[in-house]
Structures are given as structure tokens and as C-alpha cells.
PDB file of N, CA and C in Angstrom:
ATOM      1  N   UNK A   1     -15.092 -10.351 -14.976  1.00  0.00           N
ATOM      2  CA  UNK A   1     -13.917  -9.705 -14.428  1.00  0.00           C
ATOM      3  C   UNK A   1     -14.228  -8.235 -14.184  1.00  0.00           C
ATOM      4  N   UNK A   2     -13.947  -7.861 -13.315  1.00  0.00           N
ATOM      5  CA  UNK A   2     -14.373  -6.088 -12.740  1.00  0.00           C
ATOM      6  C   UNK A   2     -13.080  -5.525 -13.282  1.00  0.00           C
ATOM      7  N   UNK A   3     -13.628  -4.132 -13.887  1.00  0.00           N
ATOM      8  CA  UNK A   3     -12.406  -3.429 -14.284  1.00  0.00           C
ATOM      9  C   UNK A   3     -12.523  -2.066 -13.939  1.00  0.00           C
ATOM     10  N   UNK A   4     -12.877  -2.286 -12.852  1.00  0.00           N
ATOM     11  CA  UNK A   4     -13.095  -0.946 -11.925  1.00  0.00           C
ATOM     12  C   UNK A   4     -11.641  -0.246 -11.783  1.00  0.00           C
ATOM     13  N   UNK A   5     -10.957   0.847 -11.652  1.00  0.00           N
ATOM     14  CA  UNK A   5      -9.684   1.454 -11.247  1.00  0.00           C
ATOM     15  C   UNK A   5     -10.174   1.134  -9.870  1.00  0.00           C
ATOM     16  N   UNK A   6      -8.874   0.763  -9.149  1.00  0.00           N
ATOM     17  CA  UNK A   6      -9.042   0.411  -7.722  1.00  0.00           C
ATOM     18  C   UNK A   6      -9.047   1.644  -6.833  1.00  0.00           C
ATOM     19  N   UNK A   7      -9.343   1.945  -5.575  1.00  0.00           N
ATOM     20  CA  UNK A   7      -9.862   2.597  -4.975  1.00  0.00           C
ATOM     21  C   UNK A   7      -8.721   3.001  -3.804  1.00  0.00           C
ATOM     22  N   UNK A   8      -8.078   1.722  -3.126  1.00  0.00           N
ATOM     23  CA  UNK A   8      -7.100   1.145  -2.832  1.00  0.00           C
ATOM     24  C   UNK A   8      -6.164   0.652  -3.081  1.00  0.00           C
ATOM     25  N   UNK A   9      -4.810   1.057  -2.756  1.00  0.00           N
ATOM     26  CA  UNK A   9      -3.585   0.576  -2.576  1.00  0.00           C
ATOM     27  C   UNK A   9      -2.915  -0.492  -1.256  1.00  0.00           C
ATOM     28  N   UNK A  10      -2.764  -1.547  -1.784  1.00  0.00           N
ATOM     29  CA  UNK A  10      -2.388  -1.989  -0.759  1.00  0.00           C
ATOM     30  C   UNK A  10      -0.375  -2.496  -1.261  1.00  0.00           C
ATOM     31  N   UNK A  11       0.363  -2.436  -0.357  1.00  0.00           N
ATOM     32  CA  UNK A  11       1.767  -2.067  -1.067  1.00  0.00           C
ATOM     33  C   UNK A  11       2.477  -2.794   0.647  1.00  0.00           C
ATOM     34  N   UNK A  12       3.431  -3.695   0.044  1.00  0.00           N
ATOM     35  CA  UNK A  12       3.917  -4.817   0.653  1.00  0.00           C
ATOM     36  C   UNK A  12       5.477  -4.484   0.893  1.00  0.00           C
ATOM     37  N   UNK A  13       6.376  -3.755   1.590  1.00  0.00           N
ATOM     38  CA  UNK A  13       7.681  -3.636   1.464  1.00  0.00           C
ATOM     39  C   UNK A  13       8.252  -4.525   1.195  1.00  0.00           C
ATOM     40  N   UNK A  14       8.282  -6.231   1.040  1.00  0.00           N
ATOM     41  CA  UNK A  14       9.069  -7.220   0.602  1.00  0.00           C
ATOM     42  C   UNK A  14       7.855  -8.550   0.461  1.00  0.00           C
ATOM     43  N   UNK A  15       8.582  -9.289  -0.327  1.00  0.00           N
ATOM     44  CA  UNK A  15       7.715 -10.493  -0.650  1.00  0.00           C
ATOM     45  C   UNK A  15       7.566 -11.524   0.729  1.00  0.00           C
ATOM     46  N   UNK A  16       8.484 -11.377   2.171  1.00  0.00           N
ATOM     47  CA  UNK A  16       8.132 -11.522   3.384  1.00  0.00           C
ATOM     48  C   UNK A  16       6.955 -11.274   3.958  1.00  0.00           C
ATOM     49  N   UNK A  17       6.363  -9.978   3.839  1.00  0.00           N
ATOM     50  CA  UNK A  17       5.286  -9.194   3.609  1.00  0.00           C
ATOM     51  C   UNK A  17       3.933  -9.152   3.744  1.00  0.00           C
ATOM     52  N   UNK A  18       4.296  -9.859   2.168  1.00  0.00           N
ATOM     53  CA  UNK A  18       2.920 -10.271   1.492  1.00  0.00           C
ATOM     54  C   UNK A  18       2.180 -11.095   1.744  1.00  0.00           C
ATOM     55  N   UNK A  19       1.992 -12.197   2.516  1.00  0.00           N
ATOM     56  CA  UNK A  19       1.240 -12.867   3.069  1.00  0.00           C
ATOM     57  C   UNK A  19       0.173 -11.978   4.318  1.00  0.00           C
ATOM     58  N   UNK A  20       1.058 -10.749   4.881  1.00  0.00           N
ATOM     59  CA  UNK A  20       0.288 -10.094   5.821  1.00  0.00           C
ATOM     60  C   UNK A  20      -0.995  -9.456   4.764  1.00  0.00           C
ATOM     61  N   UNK A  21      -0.098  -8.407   4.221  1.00  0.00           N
ATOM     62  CA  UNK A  21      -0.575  -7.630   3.285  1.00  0.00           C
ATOM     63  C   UNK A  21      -1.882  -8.385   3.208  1.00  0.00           C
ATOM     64  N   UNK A  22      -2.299  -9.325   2.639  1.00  0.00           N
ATOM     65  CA  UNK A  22      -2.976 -10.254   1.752  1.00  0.00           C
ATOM     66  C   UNK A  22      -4.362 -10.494   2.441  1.00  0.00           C
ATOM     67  N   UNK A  23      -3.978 -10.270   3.800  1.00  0.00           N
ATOM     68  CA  UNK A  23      -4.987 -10.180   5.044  1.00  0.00           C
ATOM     69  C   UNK A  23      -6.048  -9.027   4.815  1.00  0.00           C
ATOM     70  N   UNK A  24      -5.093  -7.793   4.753  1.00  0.00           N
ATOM     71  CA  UNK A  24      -5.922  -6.491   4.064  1.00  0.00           C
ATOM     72  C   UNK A  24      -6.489  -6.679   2.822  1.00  0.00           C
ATOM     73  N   UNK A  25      -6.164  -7.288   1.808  1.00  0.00           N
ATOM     74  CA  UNK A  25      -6.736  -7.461   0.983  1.00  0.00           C
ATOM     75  C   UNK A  25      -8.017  -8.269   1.003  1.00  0.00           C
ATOM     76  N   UNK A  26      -8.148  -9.497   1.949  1.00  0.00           N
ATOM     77  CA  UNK A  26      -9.145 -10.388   2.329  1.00  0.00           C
ATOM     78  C   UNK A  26     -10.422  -9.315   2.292  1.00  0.00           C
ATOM     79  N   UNK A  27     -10.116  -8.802   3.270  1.00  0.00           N
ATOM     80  CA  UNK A  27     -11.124  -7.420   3.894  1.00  0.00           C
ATOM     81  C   UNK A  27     -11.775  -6.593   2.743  1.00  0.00           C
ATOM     82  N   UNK A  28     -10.808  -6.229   2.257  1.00  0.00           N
ATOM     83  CA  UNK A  28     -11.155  -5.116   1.394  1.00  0.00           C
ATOM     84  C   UNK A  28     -12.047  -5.775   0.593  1.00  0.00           C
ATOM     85  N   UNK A  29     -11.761  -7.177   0.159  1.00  0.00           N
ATOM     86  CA  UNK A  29     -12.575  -7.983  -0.980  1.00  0.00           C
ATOM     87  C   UNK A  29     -14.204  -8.487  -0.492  1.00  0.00           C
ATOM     88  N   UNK A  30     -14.154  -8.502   0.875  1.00  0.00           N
ATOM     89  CA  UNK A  30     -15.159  -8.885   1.044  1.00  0.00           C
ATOM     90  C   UNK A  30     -16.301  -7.927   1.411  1.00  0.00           C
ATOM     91  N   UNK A  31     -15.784  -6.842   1.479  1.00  0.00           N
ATOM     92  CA  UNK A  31     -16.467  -4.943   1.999  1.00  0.00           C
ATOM     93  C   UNK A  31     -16.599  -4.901   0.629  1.00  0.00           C
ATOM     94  N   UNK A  32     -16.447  -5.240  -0.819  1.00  0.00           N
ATOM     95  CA  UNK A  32     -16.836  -4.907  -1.950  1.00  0.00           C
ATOM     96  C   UNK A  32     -15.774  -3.778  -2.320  1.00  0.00           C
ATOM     97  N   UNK A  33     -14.842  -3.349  -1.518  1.00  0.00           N
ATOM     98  CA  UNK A  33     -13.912  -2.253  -2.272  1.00  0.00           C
ATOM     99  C   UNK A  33     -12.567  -2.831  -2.973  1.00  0.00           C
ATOM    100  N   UNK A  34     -12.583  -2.225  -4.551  1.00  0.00           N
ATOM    101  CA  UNK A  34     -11.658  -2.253  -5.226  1.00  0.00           C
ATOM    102  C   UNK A  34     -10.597  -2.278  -5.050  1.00  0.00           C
ATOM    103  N   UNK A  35      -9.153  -2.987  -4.744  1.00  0.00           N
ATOM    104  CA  UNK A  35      -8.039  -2.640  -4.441  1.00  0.00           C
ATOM    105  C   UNK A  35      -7.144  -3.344  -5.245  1.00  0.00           C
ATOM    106  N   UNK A  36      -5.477  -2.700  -5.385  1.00  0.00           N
ATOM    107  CA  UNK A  36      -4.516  -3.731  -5.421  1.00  0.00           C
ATOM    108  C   UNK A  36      -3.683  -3.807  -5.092  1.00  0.00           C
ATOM    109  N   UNK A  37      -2.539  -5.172  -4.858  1.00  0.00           N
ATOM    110  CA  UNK A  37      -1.768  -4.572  -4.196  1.00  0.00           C
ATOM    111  C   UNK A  37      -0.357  -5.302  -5.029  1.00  0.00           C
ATOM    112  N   UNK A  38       0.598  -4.297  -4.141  1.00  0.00           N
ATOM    113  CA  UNK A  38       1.997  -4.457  -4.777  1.00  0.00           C
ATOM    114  C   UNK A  38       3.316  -4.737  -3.728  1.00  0.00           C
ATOM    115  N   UNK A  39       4.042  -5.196  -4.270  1.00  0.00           N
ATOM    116  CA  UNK A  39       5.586  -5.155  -3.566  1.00  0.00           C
ATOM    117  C   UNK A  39       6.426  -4.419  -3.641  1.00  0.00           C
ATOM    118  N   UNK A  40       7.263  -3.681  -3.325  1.00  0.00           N
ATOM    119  CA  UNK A  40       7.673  -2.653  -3.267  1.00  0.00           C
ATOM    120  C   UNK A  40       8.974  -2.082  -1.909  1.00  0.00           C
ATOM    121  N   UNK A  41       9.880  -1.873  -2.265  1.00  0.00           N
ATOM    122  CA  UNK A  41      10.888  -1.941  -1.094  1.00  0.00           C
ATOM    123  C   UNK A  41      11.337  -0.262  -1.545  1.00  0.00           C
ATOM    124  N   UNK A  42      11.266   0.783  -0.377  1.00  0.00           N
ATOM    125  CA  UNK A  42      11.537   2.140   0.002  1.00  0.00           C
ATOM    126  C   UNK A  42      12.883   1.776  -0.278  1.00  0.00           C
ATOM    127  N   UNK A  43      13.443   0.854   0.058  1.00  0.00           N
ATOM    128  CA  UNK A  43      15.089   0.990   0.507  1.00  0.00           C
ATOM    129  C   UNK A  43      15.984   0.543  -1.114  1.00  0.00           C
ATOM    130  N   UNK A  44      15.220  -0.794  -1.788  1.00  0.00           N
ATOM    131  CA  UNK A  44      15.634  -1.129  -2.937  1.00  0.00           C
ATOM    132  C   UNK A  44      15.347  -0.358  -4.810  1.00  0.00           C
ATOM    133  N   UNK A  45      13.897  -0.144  -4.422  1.00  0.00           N
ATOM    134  CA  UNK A  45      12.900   0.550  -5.340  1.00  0.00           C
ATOM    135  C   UNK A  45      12.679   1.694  -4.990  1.00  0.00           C
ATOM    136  N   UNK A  46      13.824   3.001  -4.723  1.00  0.00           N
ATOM    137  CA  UNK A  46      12.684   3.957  -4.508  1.00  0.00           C
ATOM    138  C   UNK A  46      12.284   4.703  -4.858  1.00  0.00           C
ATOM    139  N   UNK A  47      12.666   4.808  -7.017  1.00  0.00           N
ATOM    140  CA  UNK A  47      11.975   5.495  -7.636  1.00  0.00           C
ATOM    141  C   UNK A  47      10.925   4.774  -8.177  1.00  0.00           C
ATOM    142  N   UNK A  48      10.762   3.446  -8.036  1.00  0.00           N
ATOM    143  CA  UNK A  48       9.049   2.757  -8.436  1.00  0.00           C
ATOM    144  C   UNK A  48       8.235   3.107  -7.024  1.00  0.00           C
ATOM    145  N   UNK A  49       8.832   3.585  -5.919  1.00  0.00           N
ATOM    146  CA  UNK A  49       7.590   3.965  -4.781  1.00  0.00           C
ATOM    147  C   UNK A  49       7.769   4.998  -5.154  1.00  0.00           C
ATOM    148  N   UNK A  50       8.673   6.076  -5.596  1.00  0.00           N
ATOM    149  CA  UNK A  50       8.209   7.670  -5.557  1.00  0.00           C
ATOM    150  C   UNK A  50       7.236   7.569  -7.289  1.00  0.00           C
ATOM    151  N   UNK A  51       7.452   6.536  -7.691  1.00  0.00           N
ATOM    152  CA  UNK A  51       6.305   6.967  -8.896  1.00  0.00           C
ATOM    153  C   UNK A  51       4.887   6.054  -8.642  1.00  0.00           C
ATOM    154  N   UNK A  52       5.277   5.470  -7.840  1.00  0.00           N
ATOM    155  CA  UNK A  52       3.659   4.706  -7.283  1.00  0.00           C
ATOM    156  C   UNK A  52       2.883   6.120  -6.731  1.00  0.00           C
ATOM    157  N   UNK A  53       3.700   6.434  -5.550  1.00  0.00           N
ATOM    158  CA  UNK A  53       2.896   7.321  -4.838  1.00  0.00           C
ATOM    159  C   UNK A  53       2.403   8.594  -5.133  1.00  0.00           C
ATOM    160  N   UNK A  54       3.388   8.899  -6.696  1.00  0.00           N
ATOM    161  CA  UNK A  54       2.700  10.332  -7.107  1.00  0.00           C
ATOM    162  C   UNK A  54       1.267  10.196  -8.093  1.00  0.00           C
ATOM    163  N   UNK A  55       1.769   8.969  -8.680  1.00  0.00           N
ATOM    164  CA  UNK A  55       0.331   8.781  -9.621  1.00  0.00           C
ATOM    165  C   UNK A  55      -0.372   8.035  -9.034  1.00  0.00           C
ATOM    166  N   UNK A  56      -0.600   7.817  -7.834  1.00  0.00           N
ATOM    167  CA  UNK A  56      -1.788   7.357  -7.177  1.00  0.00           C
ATOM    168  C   UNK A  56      -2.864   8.407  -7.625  1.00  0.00           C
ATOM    169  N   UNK A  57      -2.937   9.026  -6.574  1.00  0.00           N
ATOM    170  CA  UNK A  57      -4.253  10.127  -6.652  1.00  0.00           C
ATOM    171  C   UNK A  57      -4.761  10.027  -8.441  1.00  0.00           C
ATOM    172  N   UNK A  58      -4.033  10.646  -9.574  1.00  0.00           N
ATOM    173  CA  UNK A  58      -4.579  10.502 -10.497  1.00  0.00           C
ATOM    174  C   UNK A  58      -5.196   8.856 -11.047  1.00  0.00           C
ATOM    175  N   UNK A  59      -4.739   8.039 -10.797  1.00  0.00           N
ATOM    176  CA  UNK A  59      -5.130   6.853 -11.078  1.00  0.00           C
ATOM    177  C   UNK A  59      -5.938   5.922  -9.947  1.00  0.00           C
ATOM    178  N   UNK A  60      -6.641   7.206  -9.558  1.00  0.00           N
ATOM    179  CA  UNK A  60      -8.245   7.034  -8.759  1.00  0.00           C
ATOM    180  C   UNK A  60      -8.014   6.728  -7.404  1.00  0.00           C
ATOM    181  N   UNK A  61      -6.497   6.224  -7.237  1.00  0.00           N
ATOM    182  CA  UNK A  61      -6.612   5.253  -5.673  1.00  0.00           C
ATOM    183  C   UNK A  61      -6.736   6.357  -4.497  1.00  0.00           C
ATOM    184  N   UNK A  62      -7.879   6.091  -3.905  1.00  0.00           N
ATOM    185  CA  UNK A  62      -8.157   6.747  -2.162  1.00  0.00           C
ATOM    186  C   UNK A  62      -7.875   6.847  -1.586  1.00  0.00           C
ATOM    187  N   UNK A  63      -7.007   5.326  -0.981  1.00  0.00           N
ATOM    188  CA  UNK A  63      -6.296   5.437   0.413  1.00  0.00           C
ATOM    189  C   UNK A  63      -5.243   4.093   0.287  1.00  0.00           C
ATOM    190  N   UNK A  64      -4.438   4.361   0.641  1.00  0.00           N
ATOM    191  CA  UNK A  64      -2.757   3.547   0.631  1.00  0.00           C
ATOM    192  C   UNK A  64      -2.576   2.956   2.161  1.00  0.00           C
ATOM    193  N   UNK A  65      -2.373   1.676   1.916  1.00  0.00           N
ATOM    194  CA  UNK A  65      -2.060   0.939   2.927  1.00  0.00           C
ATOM    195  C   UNK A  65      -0.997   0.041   2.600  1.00  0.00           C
ATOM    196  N   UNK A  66       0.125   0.318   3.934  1.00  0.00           N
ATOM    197  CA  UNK A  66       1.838  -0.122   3.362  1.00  0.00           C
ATOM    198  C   UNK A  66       1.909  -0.920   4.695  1.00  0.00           C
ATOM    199  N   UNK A  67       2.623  -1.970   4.197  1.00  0.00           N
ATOM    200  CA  UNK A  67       3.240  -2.435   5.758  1.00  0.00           C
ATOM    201  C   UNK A  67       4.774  -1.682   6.292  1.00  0.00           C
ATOM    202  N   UNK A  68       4.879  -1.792   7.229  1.00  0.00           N
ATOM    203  CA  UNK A  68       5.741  -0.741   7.944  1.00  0.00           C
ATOM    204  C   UNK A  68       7.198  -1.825   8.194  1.00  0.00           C
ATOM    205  N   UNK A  69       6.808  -2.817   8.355  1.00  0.00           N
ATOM    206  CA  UNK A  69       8.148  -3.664   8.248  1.00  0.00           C
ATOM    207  C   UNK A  69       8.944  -3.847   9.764  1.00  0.00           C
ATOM    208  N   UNK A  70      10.080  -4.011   9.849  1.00  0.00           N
ATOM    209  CA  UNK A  70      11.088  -3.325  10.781  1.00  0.00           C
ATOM    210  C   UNK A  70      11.191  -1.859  10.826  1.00  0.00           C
ATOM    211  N   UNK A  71      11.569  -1.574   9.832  1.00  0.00           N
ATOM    212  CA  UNK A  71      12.168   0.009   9.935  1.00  0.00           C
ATOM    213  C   UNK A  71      10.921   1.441   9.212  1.00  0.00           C
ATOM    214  N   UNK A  72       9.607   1.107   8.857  1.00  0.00           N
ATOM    215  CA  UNK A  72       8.441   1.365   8.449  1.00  0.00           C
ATOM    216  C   UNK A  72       9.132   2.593   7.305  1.00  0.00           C
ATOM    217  N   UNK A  73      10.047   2.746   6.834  1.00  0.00           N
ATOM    218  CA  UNK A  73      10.205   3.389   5.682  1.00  0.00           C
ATOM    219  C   UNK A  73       9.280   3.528   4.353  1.00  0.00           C
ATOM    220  N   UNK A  74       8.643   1.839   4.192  1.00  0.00           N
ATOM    221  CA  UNK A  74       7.638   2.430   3.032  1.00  0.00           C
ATOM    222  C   UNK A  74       6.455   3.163   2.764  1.00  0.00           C
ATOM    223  N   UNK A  75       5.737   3.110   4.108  1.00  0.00           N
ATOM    224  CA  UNK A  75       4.557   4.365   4.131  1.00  0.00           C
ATOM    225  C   UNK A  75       5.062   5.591   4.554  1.00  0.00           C
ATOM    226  N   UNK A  76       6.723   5.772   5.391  1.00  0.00           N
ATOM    227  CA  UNK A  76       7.035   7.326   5.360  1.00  0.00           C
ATOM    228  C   UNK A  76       7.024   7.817   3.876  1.00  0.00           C
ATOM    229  N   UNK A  77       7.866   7.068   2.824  1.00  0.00           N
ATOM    230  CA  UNK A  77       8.453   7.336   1.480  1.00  0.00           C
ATOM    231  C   UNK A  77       7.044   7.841   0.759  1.00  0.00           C
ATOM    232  N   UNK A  78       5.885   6.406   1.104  1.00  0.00           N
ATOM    233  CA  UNK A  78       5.107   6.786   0.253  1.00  0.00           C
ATOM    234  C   UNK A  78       4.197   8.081   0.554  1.00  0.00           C
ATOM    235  N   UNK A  79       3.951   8.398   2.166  1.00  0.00           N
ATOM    236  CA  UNK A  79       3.011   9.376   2.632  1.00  0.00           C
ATOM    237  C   UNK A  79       4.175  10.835   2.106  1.00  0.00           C
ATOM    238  N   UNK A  80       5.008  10.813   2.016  1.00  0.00           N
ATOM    239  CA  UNK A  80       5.931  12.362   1.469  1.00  0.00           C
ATOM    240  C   UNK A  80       5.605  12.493  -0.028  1.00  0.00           C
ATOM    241  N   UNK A  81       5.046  11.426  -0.673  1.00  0.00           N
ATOM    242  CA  UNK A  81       4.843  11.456  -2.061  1.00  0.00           C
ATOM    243  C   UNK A  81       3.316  11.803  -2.393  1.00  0.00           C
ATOM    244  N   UNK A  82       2.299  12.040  -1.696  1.00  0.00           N
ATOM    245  CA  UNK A  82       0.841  11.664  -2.315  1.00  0.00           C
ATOM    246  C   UNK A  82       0.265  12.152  -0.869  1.00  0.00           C
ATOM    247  N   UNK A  83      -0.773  13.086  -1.346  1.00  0.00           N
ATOM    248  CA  UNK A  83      -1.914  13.551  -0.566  1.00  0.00           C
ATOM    249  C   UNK A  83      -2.957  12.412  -0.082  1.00  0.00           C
ATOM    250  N   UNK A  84      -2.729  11.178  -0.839  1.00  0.00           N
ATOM    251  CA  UNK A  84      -3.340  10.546  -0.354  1.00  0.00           C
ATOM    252  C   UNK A  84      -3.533   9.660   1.377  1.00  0.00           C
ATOM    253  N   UNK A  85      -4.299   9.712   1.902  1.00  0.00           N
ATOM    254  CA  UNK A  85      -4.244   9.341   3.077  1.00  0.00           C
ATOM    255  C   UNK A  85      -3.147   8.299   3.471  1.00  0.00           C
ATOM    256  N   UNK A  86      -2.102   7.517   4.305  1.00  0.00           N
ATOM    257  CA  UNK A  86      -1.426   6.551   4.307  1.00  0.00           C
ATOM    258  C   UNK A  86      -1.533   6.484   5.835  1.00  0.00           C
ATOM    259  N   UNK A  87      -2.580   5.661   6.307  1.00  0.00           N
ATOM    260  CA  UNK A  87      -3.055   5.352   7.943  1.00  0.00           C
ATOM    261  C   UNK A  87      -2.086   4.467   8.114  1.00  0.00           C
ATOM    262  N   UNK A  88      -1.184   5.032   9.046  1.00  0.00           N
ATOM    263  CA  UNK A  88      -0.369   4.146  10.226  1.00  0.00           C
ATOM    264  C   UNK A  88      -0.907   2.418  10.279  1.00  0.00           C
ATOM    265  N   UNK A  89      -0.422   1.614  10.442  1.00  0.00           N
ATOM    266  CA  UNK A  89      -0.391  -0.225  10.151  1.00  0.00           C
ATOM    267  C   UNK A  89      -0.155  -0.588  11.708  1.00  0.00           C
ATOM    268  N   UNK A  90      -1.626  -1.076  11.813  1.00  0.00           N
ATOM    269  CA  UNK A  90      -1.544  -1.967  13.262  1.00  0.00           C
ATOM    270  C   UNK A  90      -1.324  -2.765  13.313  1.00  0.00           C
ATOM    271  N   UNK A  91      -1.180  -3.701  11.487  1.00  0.00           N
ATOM    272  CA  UNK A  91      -0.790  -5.209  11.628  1.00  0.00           C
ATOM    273  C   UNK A  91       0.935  -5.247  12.001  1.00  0.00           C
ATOM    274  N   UNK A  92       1.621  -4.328  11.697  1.00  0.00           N
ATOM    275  CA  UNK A  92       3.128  -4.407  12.205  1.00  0.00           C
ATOM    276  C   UNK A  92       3.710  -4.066  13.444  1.00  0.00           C
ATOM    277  N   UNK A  93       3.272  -3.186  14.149  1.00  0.00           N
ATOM    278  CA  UNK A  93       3.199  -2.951  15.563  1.00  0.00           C
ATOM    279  C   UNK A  93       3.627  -3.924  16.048  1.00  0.00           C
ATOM    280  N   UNK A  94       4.485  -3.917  17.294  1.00  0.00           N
ATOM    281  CA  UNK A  94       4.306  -5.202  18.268  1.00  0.00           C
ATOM    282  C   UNK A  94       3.533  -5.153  19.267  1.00  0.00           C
ATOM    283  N   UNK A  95       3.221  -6.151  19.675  1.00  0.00           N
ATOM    284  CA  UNK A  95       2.320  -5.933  21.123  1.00  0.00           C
ATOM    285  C   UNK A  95       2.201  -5.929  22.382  1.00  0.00           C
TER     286      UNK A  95
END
């Protein structure tokens, strides 16, 4: 079992979500980088995202990847919370 602190955040606005999410995670697992990920709703939870996103950085994670949803509130919430990078989601986009 690896007990690496993850490197990556990967953070799911609803359990709808998470099946996308899970896609990023595929990736990440097979590039060898550490990640994990969570569920998390800006609109329901949003003092477990304002405390995700502040103790990121100290608890090693690099870079945060949120799905944006309908209304993409959880990577605004989380990018106002944490220096950490939070790259815009092409998997939610329409096309």
C-alpha cells in the first residue's frame, strides 16, 4: 500500500460527478502520480471546501482538479481558498 501524501486533489461537486471525476483519476494512476479524490458540494458543504482548500497546500497537494458541474461553483470556491493551481475542467464544458 503507498502512503505517499498525495500530490493531487481531485474533488467531485456531487456523487453525479464522480464517475467523471474517476476518469481523472484513471490518468493520474497510470502517470504514477499520487492523488485523491473527494465529494464535495460549494453550495451544500461550504465550510468542508473552504477547509479542504486551505489545508491543501500544507498537506502537500500540488494541483486541484474540481468538476465544474452546471453552475462550476466548486473550483471558483475552491481556487479563492488556496494558492494552489485549480486549471479550468474540459471534461464539463459543452461542445
Amino acid at each position: 500500500m503507498n502512503h505517499e501524501a498525495p500530490a493531487v486533489g481531485v474533488l467531485a461537486a456531487s456523487p453525479a460527478e464522480l464517475a467523471l471525476m474517476q476518469q481523472a483519476t484513471a490518468i493520474l494512476e497510470k502517470l504514477g502520480v499520487s492523488h485523491e479524490i473527494r465529494v464535495m458540494s460549494a453550495h451544500r458543504n461550504p465550510d468542508l471546501v473552504d477547509e479542504y482548500a486551505r489545508t491543501a497546500f500544507e498537506r502537500g497537494i500540488k494541483a486541484l482538479i474540481c468538476s465544474t458541474g452546471i453552475s462550476g461553483h466548486l473550483a471558483a470556491a475552491v481556487a479563492s481558498r488556496t494558492v494552489i493551481p485549480v486549471p479550468p475542467s474540459a471534461l464539463d464544458r459543452p461542445s
